[in-house]
Protein backbone atom coordinates (compact mmCIF):
# COMPACT_ATOMS: atom_id res chain seq x y z
CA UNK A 1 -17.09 8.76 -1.60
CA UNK A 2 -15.16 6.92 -4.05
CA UNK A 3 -11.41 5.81 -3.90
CA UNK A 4 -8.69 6.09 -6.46
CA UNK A 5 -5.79 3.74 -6.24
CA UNK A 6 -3.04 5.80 -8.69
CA UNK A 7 -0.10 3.05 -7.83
CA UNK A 8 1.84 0.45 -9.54
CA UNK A 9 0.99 -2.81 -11.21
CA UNK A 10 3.92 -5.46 -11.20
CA UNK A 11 3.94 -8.97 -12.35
CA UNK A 12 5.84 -10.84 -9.55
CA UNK A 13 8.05 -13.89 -9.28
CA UNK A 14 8.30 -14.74 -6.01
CA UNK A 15 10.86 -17.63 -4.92
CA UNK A 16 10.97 -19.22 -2.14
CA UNK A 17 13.92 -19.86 -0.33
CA UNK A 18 16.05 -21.05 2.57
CA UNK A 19 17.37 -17.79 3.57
CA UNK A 20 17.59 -14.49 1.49
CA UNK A 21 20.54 -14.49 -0.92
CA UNK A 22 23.89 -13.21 0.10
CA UNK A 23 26.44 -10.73 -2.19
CA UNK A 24 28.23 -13.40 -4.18
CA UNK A 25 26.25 -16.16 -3.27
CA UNK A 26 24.15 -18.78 -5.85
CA UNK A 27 21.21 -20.03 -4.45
CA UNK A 28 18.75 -22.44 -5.55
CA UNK A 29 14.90 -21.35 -5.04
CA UNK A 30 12.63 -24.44 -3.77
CA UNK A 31 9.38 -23.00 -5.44
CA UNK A 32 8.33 -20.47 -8.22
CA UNK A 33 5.28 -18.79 -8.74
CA UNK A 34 3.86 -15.62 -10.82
CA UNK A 35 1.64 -13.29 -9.33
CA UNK A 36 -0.44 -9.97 -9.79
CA UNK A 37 1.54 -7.36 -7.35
CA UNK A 38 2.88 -3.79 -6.97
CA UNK A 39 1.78 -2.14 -3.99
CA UNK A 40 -0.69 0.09 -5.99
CA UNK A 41 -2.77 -3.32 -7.17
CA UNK A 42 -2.71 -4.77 -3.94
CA UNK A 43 -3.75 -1.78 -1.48
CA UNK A 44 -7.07 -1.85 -4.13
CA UNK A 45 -7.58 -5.26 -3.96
CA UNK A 46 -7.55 -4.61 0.02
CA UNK A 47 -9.59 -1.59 -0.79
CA UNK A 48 -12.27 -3.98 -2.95
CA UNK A 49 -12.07 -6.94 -0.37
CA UNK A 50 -12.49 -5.03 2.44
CA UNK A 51 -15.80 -3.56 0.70
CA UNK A 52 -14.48 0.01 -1.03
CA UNK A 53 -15.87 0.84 -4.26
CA UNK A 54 -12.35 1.20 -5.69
CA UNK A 55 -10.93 2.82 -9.06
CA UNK A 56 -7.56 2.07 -10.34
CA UNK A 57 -5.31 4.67 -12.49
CA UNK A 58 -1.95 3.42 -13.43
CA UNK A 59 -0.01 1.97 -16.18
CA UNK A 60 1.07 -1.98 -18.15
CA UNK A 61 3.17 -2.52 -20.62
CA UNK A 62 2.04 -5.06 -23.74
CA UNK A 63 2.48 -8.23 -21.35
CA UNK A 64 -0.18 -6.67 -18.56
CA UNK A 65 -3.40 -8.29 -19.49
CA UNK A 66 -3.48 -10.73 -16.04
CA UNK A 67 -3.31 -7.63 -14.35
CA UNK A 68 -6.08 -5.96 -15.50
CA UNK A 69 -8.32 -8.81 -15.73
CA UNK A 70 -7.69 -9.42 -12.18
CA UNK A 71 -8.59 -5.81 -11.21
CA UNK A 72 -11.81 -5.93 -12.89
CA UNK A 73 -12.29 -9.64 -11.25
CA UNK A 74 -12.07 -7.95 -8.25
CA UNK A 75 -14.58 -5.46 -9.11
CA UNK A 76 -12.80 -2.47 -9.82
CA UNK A 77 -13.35 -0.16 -12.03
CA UNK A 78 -10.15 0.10 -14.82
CA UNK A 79 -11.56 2.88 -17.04
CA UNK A 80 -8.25 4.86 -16.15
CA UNK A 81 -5.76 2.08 -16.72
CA UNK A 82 -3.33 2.95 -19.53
CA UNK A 83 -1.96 0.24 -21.51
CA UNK A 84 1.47 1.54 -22.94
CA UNK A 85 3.88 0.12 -25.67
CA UNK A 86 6.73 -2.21 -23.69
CA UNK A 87 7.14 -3.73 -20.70
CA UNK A 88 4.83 -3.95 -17.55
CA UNK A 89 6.28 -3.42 -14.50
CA UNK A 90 7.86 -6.70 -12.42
CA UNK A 91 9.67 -7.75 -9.00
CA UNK A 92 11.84 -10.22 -8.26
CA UNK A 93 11.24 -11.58 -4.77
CA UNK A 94 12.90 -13.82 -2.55
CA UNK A 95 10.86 -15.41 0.76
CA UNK A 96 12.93 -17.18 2.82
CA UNK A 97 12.18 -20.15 5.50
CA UNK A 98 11.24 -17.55 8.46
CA UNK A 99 8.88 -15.86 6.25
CA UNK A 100 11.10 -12.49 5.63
CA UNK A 101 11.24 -11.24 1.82
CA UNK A 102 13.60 -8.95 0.10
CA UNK A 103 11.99 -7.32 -3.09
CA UNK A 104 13.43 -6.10 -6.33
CA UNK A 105 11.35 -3.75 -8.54
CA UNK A 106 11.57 -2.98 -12.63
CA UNK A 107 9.41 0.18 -12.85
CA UNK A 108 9.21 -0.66 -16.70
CA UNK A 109 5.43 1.10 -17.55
CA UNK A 110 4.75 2.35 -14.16
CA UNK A 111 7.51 5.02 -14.85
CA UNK A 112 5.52 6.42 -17.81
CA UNK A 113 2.90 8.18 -16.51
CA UNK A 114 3.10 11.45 -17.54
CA UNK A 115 1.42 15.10 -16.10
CA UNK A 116 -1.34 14.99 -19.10
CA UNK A 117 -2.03 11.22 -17.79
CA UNK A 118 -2.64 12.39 -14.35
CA UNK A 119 -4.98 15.62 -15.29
CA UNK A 120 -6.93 13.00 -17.41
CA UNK A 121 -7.53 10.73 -14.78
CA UNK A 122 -8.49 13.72 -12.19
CA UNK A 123 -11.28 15.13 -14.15
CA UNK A 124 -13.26 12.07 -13.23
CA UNK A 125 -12.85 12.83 -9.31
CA UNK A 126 -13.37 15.90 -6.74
CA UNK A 127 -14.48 16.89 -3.31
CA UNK A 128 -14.54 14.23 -1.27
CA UNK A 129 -13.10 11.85 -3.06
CA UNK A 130 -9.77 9.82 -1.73
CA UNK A 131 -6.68 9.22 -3.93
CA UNK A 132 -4.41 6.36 -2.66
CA UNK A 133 -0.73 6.75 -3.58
CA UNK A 134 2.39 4.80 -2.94
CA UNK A 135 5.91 5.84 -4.28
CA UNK A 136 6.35 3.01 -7.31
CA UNK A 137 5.39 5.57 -10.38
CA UNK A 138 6.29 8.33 -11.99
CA UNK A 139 4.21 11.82 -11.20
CA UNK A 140 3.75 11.12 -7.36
CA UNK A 141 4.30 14.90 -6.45
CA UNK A 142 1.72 16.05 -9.51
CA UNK A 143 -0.74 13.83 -8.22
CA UNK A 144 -0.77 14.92 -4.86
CA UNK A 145 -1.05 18.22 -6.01
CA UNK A 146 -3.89 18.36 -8.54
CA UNK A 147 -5.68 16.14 -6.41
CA UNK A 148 -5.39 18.11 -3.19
CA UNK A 149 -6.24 21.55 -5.94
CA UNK A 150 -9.78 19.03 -6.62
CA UNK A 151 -10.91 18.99 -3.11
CA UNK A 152 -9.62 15.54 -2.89
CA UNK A 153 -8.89 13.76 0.30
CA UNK A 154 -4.88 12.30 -0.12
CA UNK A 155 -3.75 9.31 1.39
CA UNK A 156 0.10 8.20 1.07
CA UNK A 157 2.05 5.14 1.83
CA UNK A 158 5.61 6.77 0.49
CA UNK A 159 6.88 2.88 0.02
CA UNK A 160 9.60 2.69 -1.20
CA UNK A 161 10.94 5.82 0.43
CA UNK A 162 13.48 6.74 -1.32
CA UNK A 163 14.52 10.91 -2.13
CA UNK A 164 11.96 11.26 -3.97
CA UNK A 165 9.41 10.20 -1.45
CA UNK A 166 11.14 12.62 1.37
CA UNK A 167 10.57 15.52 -1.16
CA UNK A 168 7.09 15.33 -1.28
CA UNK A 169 4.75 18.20 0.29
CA UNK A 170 3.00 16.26 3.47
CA UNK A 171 1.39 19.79 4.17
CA UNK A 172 -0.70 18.61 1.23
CA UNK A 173 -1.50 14.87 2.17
CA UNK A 174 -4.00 14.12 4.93
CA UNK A 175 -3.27 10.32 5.62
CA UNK A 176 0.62 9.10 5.40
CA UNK A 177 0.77 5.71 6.28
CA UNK A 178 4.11 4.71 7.51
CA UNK A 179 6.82 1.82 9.19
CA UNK A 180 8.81 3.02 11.27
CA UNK A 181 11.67 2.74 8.92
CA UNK A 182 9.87 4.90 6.73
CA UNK A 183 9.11 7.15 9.58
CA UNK A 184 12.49 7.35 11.02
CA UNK A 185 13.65 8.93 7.30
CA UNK A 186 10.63 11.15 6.68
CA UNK A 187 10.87 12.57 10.20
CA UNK A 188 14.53 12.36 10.84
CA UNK A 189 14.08 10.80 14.28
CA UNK A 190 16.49 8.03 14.96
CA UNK A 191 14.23 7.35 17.86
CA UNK A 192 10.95 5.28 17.27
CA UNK A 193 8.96 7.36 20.18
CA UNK A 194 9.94 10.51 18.31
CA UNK A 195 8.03 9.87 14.97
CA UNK A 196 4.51 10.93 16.10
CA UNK A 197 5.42 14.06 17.58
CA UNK A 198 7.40 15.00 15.32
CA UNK A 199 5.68 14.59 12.46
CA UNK A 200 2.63 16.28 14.41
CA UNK A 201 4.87 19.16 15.29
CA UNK A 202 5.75 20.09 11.37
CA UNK A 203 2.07 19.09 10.41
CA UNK A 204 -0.72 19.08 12.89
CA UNK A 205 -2.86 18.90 9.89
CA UNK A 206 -1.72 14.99 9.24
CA UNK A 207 -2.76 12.01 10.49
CA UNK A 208 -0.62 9.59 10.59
CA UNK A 209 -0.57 5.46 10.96
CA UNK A 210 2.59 3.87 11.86
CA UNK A 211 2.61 0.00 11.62
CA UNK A 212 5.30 -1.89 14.23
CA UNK A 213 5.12 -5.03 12.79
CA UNK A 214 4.63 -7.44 15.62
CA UNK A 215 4.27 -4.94 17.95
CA UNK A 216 0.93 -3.84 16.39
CA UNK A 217 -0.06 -0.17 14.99
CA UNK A 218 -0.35 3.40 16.32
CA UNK A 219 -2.52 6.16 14.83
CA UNK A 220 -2.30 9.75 15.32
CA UNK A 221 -5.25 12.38 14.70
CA UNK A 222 -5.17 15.84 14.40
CA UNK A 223 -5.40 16.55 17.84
CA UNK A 224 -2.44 14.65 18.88
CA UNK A 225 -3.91 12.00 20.71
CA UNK A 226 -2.94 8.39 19.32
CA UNK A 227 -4.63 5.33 18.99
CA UNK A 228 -2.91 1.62 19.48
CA UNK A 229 -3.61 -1.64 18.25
CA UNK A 230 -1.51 -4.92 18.76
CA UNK A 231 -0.59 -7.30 16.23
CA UNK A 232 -2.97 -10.41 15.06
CA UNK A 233 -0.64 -13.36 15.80
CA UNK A 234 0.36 -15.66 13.32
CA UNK A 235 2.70 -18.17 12.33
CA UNK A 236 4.48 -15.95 9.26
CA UNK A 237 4.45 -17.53 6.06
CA UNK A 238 4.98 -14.30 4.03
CA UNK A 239 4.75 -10.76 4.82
CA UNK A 240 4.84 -9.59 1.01
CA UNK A 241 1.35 -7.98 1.06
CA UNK A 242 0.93 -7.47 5.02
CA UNK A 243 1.49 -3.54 4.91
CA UNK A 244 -0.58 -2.62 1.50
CA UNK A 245 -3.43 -5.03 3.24
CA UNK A 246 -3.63 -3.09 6.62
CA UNK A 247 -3.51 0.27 4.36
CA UNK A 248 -6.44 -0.85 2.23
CA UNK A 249 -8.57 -2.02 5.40
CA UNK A 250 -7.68 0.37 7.45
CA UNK A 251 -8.83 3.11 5.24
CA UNK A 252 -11.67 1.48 3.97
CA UNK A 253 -13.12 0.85 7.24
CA UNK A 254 -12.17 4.12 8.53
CA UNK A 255 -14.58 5.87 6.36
CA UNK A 256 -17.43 2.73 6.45
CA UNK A 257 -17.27 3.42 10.13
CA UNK A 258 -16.03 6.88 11.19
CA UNK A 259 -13.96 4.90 14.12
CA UNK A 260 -10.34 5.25 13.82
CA UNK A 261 -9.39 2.69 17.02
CA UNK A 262 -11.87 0.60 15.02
CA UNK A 263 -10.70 0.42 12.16
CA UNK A 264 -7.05 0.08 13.14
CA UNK A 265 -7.94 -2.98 14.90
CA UNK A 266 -9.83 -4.42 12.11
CA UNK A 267 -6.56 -3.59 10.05
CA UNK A 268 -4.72 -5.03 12.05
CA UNK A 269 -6.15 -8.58 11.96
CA UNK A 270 -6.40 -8.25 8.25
CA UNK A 271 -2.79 -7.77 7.62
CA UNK A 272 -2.21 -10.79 10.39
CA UNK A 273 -4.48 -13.24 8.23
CA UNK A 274 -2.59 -11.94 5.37
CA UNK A 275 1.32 -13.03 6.77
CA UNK A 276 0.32 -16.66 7.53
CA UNK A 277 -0.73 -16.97 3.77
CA UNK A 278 1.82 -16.87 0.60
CA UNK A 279 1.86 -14.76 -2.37
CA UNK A 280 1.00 -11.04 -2.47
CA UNK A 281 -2.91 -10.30 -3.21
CA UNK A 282 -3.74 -14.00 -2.64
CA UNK A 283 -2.82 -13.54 0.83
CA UNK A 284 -5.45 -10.54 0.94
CA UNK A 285 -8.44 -11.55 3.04
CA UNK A 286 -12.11 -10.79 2.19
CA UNK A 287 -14.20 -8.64 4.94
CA UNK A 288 -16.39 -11.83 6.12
CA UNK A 289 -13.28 -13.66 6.79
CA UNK A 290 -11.68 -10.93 8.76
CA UNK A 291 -14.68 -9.70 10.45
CA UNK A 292 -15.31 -13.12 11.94
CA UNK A 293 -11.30 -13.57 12.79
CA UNK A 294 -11.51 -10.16 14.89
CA UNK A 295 -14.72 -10.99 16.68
CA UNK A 296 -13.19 -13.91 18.54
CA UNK A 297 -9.63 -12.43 18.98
C-alpha cells in the first residue's frame, strides 16, 4: 500500500505572542521564525515519521525549494511535486502565551493545480492505494473523484472547511477526519453527540475520526460502533501541527496494525507530544519517540 499526500505546501511565519491580535489593535510579536507548513506537508511528514512510505503531489511557487528539500529529507518521494512560476503558498500565524494560534493562509501555487495535474499524478496509483487530502488546493472534488474511479482508498481532513469543503461527495471518501467544529458544519448538528450518528445515518459507508481536543478522540466504523481515546496531557506550547500529526499517525498505524482503538491511541499521544513543542512539522514526533511515550502512559 502506498500513500499519497495531494495537500498544500506553505512557508510559515509564525509569531509568537502575548495574546492573539485584536480588530484594530498593533501588537508587537516577541519571536519570529520561518517554517515548512501547510497541512498537506505536515500530515506526510506525520505519515513518514510515523513509518508510511509516503508520496507527495502538490504545488511551489519559484521561492519553494526548503520545501521540497525537506520532503525528500524526510524520505518522501517528490516525483509529483510541481514547481510553478510565482509565489509558493504562505501563512501568517500568531501563537499566543496559552499556546492557542490563529492562522492566515495565501494559497499563492497551491491554487494552481489544475484537472490535467491531478490525472497526471493518478496514473502512478490504483487499487489499494490511499490518497490523503485536506481542503488548502485547488481540484479537491476532482481528486476525490478520479481517485475513488482508480480503486483508491480516500482519506479527508476537509480543513479549512469552508463551502467548498461542505460540497464535496463523502459518499465517495472512506476516512473523513474531523473537529468537532468541522463536524458540527459538515453534519449540521449543533449538538456535539449528534455528529457520529449523523454522519453514519447519511453514510454508513464512512468512517469517521473526530478529535475533541483535550477531551481525546472518537472513531466510528462502519458498523456504528465507536472507539474512544483520551487526550495525552501536556503543558501546550503550540497546537499548530497537533491535528495534521494525529491524522498522519493515526492512519499510518491503522493500516501497519489493522487496530483502529490502537491506533487512535497511538495518535493520540503523538499529537500530545506534538502541542508541548513549537513550530509546525518540528513539533512532529518520530515513531520511537512516541511508541515509548504511549507505553508508559
Amino acid at each position: 500500500m502506498k500513500f499519497l499526500v495531494f495537500g498544500s505546501l506553505n512557508i510559515d511565519r509564525t509569531y509568537t505572542v502575548l495574546h492573539l491580535v485584536q480588530p484594530g489593535e498593533t501588537l508587537a510579536a516577541t519571536q519570529m521564525n520561518l517554517y515548512c507548513g501547510g497541512k498537506g506537508f505536515n500530515q506526510a511528514v506525520a505519515l513518514a515519521r510515523a513509518g508510511a512510505e509516503v508520496s507527495f503531489a502538490g504545488a511551489v511557487g519559484e521561492d519553494g525549494d526548503m520545501l521540497a528539500d525537506a520532503l525528500i529529507a524526510e524520505g518522501i518521494d517528490t516525483k509529483h511535486l510541481l514547481r510553478l512560476p510565482g509565489a509558493t503558498g504562505h501563512a501568517v500565524i500568531q501563537v499566543d502565551a496559552e499556546g492557542r494560534n490563529s492562522i492566515l493562509i495565501l494559497a499563492g501555487a497551491n491554487g494552481a493545480i489544475t484537472v490535467e495535474d491531478v490525472e497526471r499524478t493518478l496514473l502512478d496509483f490504483g487499487p489499494g492505494d490511499m490518497v490523503v487530502l485536506q481542503n488548502e488546493i485547488s481540484c479537491v472534488a476532482e481528486i476525490i473523484r478520479q481517485a475513488k474511479s482508480r480503486g483508491m482508498i480516500v482519506a479527508l481532513n476537509p480543513s479549512p472547511c469552508d463551502t467548498r469543503a461542505i460540497s464535496y461527495d463523502l459518499a465517495l471518501v472512506d476516512y473523513l477526519l474531523i473537529n468537532e467544529g468541522e463536524g458540527g458544519t459538515i453534519s449540521g448538528c449543533a449538538r456535539e453527540e449528534d455528529i457520529l450518528p449523523t454522519l453514519h445515518q447519511r453514510y454508513p459507508h464512512l468512517k469517521v475520526v473526530l478529535t475533541l481536543g483535550e477531551r481525546g478522540a472518537l472513531y466510528l466504523d462502519t458498523d456504528g460502533s465507536i472507539r474512544k481515546t483520551d487526550a495525552y496531557r501536556v503543558q501546550a506550547v503550540d497546537t499548530t501541527a497537533a491535528g495534521d500529526t494525529f491524522t498522519g499517525y493515526f492512519l499510518s498505524r491503522l493500516y501497519e496494525t489493522g487496530d483502529s482503538g490502537a491506533a487512535l491511541r497511538t495518535a493520540a499521544v503523538a499529537s500530545g507530544i506534538s502541542v508541548s513543542r513549537p513550530g509546525a512539522s518540528p513539533s512532529i514526533p518520530r515513531l520511537p519517540e512516541v511508541l515509548e511515550a504511549e507505553a508508559a502512559w
